[in-house]
PDB file of N, CA and C in Angstrom:
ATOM      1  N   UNK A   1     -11.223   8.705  93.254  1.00  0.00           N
ATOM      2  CA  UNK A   1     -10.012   7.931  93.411  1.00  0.00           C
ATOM      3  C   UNK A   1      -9.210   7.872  92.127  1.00  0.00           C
ATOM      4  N   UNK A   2      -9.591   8.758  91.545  1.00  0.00           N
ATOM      5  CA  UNK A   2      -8.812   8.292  89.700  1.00  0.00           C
ATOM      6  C   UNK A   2      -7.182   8.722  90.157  1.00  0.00           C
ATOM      7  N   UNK A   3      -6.801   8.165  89.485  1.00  0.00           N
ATOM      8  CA  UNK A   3      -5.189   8.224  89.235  1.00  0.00           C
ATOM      9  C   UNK A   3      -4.510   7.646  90.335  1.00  0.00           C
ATOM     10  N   UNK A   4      -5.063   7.469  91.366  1.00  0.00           N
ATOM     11  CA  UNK A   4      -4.276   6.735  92.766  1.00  0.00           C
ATOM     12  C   UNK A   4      -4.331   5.264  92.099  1.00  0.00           C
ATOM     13  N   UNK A   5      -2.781   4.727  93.034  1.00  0.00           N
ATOM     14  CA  UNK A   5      -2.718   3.182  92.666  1.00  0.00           C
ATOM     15  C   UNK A   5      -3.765   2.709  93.652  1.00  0.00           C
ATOM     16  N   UNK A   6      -4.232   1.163  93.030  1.00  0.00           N
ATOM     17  CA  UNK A   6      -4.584   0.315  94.030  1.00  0.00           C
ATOM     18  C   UNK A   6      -3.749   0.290  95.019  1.00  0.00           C
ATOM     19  N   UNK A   7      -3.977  -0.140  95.956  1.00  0.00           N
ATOM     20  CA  UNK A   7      -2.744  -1.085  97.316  1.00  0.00           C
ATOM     21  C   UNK A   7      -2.821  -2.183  96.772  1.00  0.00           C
ATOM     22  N   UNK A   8      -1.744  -2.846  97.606  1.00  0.00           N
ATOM     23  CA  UNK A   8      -1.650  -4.640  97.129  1.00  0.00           C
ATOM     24  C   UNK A   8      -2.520  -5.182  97.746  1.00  0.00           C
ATOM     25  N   UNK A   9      -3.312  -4.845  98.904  1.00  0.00           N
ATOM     26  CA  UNK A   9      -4.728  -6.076  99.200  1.00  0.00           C
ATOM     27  C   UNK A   9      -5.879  -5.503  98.026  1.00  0.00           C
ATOM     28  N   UNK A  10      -5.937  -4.235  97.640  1.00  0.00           N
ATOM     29  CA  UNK A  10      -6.979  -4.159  96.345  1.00  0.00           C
ATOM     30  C   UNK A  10      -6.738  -4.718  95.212  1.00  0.00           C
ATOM     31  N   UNK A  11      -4.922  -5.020  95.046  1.00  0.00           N
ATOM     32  CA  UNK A  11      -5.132  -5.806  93.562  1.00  0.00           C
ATOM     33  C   UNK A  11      -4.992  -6.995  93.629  1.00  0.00           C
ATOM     34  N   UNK A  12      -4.993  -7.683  94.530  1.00  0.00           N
ATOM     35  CA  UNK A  12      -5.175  -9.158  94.932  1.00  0.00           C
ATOM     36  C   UNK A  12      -6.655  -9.375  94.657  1.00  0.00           C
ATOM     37  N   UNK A  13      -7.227  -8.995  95.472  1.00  0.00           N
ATOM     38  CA  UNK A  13      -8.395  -9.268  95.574  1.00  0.00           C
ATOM     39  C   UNK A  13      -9.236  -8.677  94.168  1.00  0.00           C
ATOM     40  N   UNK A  14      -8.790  -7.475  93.618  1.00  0.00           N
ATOM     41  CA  UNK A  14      -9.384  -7.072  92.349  1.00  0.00           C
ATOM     42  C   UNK A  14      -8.967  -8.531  90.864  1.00  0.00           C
ATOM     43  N   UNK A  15      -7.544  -9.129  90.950  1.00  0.00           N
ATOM     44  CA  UNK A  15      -7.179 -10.438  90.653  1.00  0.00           C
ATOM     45  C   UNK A  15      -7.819 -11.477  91.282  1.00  0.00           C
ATOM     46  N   UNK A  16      -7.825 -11.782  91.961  1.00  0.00           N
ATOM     47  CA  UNK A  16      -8.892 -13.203  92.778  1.00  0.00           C
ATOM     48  C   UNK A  16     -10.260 -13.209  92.295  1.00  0.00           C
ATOM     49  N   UNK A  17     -10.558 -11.692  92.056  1.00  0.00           N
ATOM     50  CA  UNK A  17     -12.036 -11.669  91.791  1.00  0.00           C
ATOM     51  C   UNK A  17     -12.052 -12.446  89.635  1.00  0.00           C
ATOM     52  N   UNK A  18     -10.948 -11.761  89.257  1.00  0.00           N
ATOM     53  CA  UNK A  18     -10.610 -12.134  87.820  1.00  0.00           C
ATOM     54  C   UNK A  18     -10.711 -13.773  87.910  1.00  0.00           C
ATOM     55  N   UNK A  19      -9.690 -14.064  88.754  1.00  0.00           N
ATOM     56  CA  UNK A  19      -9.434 -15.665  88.328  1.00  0.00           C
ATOM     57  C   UNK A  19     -11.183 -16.702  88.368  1.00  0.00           C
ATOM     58  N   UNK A  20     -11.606 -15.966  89.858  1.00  0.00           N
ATOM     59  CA  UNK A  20     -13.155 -16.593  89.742  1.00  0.00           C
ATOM     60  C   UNK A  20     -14.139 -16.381  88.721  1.00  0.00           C
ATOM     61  N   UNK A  21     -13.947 -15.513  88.121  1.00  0.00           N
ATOM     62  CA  UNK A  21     -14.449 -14.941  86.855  1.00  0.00           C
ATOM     63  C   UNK A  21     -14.018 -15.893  85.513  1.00  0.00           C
ATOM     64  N   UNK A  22     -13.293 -15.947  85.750  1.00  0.00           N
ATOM     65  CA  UNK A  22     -12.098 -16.938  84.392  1.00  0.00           C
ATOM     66  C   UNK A  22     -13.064 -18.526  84.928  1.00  0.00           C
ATOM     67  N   UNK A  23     -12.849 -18.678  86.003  1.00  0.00           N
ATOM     68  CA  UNK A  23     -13.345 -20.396  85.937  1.00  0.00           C
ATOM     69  C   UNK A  23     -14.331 -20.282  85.954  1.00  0.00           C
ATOM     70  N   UNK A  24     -15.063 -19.687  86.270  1.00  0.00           N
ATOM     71  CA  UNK A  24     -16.535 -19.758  86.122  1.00  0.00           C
ATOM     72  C   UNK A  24     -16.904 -19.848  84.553  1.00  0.00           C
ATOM     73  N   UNK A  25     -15.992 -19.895  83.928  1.00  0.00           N
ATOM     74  CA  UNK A  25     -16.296 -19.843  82.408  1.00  0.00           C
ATOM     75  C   UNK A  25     -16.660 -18.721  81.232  1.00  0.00           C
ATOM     76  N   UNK A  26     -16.667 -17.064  82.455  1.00  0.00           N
ATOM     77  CA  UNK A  26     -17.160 -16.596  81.456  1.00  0.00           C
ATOM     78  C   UNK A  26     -15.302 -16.162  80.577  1.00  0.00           C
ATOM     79  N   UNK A  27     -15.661 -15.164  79.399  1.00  0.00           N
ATOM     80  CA  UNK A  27     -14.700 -15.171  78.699  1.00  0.00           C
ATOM     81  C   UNK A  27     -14.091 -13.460  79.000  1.00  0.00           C
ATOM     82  N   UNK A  28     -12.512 -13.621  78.501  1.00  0.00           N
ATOM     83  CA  UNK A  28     -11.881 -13.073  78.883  1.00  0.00           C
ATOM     84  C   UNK A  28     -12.717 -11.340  78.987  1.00  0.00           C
ATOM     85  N   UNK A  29     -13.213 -10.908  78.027  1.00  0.00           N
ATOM     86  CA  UNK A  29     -13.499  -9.568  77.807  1.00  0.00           C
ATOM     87  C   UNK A  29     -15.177  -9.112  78.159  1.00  0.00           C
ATOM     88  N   UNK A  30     -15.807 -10.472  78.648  1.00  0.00           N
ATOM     89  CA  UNK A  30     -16.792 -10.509  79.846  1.00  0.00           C
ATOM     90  C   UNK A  30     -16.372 -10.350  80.519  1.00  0.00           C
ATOM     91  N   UNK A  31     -15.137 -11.160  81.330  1.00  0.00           N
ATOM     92  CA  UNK A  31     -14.639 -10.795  83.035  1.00  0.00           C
ATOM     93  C   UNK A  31     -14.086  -9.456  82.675  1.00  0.00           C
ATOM     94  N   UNK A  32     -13.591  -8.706  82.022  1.00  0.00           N
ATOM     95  CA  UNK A  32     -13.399  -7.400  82.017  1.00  0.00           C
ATOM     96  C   UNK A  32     -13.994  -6.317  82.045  1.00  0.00           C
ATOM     97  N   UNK A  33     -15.434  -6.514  81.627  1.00  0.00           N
ATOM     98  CA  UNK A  33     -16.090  -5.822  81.458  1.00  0.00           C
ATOM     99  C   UNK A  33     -17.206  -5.625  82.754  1.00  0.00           C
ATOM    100  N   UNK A  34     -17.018  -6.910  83.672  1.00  0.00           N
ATOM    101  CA  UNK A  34     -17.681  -7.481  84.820  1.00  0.00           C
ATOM    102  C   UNK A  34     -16.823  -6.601  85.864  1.00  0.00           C
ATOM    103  N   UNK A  35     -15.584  -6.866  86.260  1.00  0.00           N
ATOM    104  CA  UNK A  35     -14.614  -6.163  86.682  1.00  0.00           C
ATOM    105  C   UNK A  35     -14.657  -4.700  86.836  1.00  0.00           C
ATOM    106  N   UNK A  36     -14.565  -4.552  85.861  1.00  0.00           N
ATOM    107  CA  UNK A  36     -14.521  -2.639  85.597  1.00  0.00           C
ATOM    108  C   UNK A  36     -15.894  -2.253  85.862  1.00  0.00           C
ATOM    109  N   UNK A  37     -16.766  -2.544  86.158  1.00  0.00           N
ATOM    110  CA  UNK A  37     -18.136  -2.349  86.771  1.00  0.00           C
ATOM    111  C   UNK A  37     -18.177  -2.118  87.791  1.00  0.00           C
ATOM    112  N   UNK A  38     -17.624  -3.904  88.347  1.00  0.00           N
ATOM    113  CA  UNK A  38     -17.691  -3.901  90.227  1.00  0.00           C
ATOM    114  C   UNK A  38     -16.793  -3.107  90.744  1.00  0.00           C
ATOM    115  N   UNK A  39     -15.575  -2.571  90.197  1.00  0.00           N
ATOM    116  CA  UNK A  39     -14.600  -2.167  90.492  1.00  0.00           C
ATOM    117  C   UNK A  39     -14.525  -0.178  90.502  1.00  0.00           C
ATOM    118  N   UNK A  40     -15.673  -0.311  89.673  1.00  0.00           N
ATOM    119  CA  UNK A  40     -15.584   1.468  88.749  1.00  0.00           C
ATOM    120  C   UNK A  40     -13.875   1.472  88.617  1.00  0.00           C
ATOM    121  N   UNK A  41     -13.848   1.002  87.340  1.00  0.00           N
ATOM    122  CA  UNK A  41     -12.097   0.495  86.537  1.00  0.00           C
ATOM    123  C   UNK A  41     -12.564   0.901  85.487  1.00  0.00           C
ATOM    124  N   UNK A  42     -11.361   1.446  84.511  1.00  0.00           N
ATOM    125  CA  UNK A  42     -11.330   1.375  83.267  1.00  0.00           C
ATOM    126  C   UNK A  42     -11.329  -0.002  82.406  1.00  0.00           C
ATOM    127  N   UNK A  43     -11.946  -0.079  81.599  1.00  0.00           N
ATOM    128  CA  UNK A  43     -12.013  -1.623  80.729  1.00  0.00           C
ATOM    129  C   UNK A  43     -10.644  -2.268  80.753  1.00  0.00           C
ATOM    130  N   UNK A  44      -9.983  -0.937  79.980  1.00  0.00           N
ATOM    131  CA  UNK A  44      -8.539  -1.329  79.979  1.00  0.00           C
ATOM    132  C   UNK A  44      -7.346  -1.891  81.354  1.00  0.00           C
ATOM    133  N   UNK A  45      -8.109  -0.841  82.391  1.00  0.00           N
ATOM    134  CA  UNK A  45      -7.219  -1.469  83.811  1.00  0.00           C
ATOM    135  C   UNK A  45      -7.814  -3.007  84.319  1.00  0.00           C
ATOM    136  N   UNK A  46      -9.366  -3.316  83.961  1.00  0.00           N
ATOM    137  CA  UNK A  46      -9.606  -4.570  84.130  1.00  0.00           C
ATOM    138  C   UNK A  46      -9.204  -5.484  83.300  1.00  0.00           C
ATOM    139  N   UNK A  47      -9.229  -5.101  81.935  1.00  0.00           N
ATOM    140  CA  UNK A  47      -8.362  -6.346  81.640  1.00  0.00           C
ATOM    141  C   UNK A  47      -6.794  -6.744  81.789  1.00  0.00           C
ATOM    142  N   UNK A  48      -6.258  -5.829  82.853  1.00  0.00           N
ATOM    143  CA  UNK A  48      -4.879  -5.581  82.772  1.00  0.00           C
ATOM    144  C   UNK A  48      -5.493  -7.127  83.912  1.00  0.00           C
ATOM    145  N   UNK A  49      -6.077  -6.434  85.251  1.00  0.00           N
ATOM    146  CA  UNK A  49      -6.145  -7.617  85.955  1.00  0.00           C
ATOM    147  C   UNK A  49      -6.661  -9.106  85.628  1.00  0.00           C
ATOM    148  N   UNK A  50      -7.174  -9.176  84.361  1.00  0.00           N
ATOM    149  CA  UNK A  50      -7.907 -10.497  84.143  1.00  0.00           C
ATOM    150  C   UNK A  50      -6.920 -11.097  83.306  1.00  0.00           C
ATOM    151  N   UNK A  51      -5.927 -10.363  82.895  1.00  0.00           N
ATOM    152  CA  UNK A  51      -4.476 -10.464  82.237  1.00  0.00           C
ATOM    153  C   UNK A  51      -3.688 -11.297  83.213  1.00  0.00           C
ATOM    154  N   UNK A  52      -3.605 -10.862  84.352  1.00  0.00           N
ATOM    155  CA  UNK A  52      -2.737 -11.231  85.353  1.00  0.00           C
ATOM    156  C   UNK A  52      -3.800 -11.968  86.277  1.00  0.00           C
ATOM    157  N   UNK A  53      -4.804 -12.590  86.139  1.00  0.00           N
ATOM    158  CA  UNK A  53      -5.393 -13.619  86.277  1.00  0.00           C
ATOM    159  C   UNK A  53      -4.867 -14.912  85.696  1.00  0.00           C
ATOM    160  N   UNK A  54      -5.015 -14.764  84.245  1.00  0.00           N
ATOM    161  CA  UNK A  54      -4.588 -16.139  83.370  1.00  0.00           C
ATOM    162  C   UNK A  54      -3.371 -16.284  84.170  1.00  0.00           C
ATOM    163  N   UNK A  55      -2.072 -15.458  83.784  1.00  0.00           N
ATOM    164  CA  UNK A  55      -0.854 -15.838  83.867  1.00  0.00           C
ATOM    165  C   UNK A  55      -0.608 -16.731  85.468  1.00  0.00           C
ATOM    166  N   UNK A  56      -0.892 -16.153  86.065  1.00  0.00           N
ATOM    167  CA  UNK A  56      -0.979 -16.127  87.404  1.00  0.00           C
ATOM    168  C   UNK A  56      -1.502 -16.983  88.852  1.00  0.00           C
ATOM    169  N   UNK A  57      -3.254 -17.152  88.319  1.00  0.00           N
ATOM    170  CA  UNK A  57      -3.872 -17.351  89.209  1.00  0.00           C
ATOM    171  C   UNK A  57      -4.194 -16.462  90.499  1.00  0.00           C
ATOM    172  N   UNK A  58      -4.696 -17.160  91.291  1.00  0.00           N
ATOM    173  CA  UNK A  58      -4.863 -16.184  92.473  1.00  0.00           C
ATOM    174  C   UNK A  58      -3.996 -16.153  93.023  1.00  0.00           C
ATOM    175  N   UNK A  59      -3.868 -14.897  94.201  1.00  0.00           N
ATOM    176  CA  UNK A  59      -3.000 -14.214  94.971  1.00  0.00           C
ATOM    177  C   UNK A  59      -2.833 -14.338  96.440  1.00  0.00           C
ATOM    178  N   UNK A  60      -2.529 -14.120  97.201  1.00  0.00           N
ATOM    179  CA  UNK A  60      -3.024 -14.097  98.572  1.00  0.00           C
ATOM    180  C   UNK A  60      -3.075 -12.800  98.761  1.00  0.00           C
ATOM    181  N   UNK A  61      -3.425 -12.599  99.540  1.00  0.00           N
ATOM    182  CA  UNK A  61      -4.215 -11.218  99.695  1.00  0.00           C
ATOM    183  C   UNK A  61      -3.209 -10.798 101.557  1.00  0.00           C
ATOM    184  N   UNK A  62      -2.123  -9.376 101.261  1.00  0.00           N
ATOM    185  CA  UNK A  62      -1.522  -9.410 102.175  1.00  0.00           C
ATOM    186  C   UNK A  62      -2.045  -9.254 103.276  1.00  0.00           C
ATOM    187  N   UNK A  63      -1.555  -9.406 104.601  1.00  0.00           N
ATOM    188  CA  UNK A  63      -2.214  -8.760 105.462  1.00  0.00           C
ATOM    189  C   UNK A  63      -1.879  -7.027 105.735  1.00  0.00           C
ATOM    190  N   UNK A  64      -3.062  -5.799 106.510  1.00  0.00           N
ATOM    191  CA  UNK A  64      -2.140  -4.752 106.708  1.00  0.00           C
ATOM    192  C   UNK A  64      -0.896  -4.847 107.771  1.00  0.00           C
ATOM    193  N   UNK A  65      -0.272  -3.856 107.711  1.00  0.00           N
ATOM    194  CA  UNK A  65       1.079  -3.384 108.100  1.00  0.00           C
ATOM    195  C   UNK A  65       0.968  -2.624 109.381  1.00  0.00           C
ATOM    196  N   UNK A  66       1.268  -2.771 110.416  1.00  0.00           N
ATOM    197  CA  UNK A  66       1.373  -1.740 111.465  1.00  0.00           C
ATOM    198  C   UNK A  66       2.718  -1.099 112.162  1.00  0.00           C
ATOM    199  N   UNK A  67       2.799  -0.118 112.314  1.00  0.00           N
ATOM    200  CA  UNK A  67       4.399   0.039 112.565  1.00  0.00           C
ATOM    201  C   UNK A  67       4.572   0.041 114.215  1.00  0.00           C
ATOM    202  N   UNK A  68       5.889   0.055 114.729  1.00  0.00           N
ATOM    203  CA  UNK A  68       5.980  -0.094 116.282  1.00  0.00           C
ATOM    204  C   UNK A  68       7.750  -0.115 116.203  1.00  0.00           C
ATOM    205  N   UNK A  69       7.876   0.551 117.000  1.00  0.00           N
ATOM    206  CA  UNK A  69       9.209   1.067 117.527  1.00  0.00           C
ATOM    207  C   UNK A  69      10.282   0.016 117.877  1.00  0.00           C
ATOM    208  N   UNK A  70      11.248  -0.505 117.665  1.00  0.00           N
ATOM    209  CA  UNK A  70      12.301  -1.554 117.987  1.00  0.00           C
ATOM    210  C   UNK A  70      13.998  -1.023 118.221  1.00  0.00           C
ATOM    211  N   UNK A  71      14.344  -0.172 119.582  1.00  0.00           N
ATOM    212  CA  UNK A  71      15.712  -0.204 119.574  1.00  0.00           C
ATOM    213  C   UNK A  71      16.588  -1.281 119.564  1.00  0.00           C
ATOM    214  N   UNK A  72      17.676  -1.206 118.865  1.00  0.00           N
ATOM    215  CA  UNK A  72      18.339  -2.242 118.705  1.00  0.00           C
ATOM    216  C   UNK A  72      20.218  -1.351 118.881  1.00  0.00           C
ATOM    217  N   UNK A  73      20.748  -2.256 119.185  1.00  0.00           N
ATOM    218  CA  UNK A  73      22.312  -1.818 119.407  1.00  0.00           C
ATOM    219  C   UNK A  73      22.813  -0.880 117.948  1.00  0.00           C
ATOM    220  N   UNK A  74      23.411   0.179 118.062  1.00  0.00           N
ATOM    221  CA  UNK A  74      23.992   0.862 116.767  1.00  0.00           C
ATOM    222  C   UNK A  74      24.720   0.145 115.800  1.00  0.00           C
ATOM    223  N   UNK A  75      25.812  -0.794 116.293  1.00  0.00           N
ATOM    224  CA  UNK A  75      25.939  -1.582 115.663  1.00  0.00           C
ATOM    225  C   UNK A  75      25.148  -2.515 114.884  1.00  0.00           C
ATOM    226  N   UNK A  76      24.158  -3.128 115.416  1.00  0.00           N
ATOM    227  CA  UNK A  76      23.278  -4.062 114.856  1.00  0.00           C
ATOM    228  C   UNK A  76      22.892  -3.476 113.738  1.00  0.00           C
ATOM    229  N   UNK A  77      22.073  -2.428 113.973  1.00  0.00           N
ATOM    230  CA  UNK A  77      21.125  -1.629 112.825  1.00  0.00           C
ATOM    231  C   UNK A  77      22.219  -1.557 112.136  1.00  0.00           C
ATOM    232  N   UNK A  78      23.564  -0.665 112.516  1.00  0.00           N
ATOM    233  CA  UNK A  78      24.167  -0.410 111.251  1.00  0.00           C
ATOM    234  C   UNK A  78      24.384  -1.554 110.169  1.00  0.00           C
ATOM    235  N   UNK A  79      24.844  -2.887 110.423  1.00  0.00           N
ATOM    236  CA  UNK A  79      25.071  -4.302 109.615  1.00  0.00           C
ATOM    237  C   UNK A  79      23.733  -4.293 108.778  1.00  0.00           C
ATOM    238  N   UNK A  80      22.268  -4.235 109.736  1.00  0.00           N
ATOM    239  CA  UNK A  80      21.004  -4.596 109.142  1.00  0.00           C
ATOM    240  C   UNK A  80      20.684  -3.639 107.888  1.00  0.00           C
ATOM    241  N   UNK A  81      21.403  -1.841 107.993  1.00  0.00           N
ATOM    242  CA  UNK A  81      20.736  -1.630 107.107  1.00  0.00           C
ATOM    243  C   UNK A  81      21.741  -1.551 105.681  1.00  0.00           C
ATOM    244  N   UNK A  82      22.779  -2.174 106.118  1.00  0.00           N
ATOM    245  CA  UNK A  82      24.373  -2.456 104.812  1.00  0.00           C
ATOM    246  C   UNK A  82      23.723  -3.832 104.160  1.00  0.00           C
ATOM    247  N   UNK A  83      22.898  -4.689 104.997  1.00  0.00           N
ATOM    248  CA  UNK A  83      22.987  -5.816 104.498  1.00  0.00           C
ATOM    249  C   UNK A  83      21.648  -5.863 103.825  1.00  0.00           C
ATOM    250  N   UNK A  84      20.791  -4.885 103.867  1.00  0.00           N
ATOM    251  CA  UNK A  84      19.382  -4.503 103.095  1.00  0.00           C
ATOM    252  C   UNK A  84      19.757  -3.389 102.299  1.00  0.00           C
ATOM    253  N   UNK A  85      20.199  -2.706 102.062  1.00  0.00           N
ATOM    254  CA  UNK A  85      21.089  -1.866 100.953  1.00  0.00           C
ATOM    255  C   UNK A  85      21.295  -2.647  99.686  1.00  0.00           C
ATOM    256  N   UNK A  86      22.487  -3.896 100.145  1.00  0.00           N
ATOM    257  CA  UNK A  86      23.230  -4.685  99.465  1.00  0.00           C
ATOM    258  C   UNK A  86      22.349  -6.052  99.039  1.00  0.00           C
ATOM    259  N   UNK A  87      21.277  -6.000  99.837  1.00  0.00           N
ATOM    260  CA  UNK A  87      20.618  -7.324  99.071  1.00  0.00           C
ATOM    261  C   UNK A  87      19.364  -6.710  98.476  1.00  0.00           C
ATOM    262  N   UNK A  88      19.225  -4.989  98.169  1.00  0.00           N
ATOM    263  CA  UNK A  88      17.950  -4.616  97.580  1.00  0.00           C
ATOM    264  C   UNK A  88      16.893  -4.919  98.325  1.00  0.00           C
ATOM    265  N   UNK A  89      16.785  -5.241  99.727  1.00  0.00           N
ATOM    266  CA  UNK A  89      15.254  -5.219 100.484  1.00  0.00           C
ATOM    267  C   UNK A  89      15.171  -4.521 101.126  1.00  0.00           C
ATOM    268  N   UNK A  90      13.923  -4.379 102.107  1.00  0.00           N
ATOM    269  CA  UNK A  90      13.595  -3.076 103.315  1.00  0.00           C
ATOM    270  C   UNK A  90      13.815  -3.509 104.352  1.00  0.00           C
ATOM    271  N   UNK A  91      14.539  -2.768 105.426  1.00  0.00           N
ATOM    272  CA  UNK A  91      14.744  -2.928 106.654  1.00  0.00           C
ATOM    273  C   UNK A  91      13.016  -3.966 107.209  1.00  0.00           C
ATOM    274  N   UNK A  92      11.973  -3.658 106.651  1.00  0.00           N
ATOM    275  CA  UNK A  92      10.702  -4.310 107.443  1.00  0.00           C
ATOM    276  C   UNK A  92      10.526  -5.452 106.866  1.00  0.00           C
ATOM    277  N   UNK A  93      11.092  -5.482 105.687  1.00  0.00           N
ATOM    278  CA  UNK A  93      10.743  -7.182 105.274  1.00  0.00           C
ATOM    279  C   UNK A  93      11.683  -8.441 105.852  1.00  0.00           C
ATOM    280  N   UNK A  94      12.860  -7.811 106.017  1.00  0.00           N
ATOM    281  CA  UNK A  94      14.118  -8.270 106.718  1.00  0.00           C
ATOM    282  C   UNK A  94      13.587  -8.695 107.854  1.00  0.00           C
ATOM    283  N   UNK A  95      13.627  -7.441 109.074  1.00  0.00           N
ATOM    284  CA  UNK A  95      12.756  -8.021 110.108  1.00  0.00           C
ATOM    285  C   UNK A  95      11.293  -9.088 110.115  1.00  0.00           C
ATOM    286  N   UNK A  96      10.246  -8.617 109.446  1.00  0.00           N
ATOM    287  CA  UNK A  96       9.369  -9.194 109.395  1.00  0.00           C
ATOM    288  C   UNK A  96       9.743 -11.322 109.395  1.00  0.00           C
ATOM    289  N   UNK A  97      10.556 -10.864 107.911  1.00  0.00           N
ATOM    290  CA  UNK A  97      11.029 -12.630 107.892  1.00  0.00           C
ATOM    291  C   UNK A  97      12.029 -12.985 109.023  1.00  0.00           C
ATOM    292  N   UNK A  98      12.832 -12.634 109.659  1.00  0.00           N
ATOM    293  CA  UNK A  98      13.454 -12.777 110.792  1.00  0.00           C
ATOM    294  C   UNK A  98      12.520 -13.474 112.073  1.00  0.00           C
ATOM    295  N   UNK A  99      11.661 -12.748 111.694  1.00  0.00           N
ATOM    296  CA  UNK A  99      10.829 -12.446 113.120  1.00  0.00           C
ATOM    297  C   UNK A  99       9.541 -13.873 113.092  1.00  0.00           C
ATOM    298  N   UNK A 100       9.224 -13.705 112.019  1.00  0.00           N
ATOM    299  CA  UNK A 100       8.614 -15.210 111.108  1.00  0.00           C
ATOM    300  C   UNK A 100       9.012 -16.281 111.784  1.00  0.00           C
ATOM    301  N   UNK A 101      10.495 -16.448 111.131  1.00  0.00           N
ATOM    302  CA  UNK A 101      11.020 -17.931 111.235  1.00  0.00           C
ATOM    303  C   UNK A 101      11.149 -18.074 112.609  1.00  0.00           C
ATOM    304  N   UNK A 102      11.619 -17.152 113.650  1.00  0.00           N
ATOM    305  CA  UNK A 102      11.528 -17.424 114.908  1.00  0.00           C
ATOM    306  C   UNK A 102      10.498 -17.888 115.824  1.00  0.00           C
ATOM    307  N   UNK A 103       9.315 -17.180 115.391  1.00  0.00           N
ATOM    308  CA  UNK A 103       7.700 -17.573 115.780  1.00  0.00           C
ATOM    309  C   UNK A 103       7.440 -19.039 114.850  1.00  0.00           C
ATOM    310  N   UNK A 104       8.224 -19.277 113.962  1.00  0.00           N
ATOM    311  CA  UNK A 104       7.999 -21.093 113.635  1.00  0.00           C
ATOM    312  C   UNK A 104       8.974 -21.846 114.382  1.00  0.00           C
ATOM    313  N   UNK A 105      10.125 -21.524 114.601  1.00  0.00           N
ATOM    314  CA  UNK A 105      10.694 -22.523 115.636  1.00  0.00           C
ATOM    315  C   UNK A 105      10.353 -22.453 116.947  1.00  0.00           C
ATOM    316  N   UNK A 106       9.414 -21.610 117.558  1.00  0.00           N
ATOM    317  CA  UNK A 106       9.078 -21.535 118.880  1.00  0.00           C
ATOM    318  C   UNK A 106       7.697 -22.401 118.637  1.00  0.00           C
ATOM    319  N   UNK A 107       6.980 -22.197 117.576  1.00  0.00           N
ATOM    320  CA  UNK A 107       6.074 -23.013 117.144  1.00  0.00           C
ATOM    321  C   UNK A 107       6.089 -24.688 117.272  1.00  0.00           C
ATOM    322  N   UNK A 108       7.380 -24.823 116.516  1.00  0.00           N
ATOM    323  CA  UNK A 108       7.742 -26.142 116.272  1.00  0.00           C
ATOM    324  C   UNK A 108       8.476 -26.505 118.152  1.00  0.00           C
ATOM    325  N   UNK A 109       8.569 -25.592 118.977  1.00  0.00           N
ATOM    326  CA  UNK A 109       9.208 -26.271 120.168  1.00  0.00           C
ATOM    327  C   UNK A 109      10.452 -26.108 119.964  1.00  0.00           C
ATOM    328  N   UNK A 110      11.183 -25.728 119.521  1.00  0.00           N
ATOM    329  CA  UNK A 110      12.900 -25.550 118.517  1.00  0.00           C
ATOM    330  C   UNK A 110      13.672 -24.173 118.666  1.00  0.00           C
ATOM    331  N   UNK A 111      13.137 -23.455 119.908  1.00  0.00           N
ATOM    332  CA  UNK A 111      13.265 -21.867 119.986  1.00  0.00           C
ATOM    333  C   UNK A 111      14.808 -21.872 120.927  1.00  0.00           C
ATOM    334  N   UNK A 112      15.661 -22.740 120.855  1.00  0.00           N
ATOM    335  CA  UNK A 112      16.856 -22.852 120.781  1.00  0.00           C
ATOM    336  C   UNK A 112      17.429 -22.327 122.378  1.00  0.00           C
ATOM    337  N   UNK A 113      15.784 -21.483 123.524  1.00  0.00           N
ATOM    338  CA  UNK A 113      16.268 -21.285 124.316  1.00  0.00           C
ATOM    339  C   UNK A 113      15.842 -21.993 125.642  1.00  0.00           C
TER     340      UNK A 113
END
């Protein structure tokens, strides 16, 4: 696996594992050295994470991603993907939070229909 990035649920959890490491008391370049063990990491990439432990704390750990097909009117998409262009995000995070807040107001009873 050398040279491939982590994913973001490996460096969460490669961080979560840091921060428990940190309170448990041992010291910084123990949890690094603990890390890069459990991890088969370079010293140096573990202490990057026990780095971003201190600052930080723990992470949540994302869930995976699955993809699935959504037609939507030409128009629509076209606005959705001017208005994720222009605000620097991805068409899936857009949706995703869209799609969120709706499953909390149907939650809350508030689904407006």
């Amino acid at each position: 696996m050398r040279g491939e990035r982590a994913s973001a649920e490996q460096q969460a959890h490669r961080v979560n594992a840091a921060a428990e490491l940190l309170s448990s008391g041992q010291a910084v370049a123990e949890a690094a050295r603990h890390l890069a063990q459990r991890y088969r990491l370079s010293e140096r990439q573990a202490r990057r994470y026990v780095e971003r432990a201190q600052q930080q704390g723990r992470m949540s750990v994302p869930q995976p991603s699955a993809a699935f097909t959504v037609k939507l009117p030409a128009g629509m998409l076209g606005r959705l993907r001017s208005y994720a262009r222009d605000s620097g995000r991805t068409l899936s995070g857009i949706v995703s939070q869209a799609i969120e807040e709706l499953l909390e107001r149907v939650r809350a009873g508030s689904d407006g229909g």
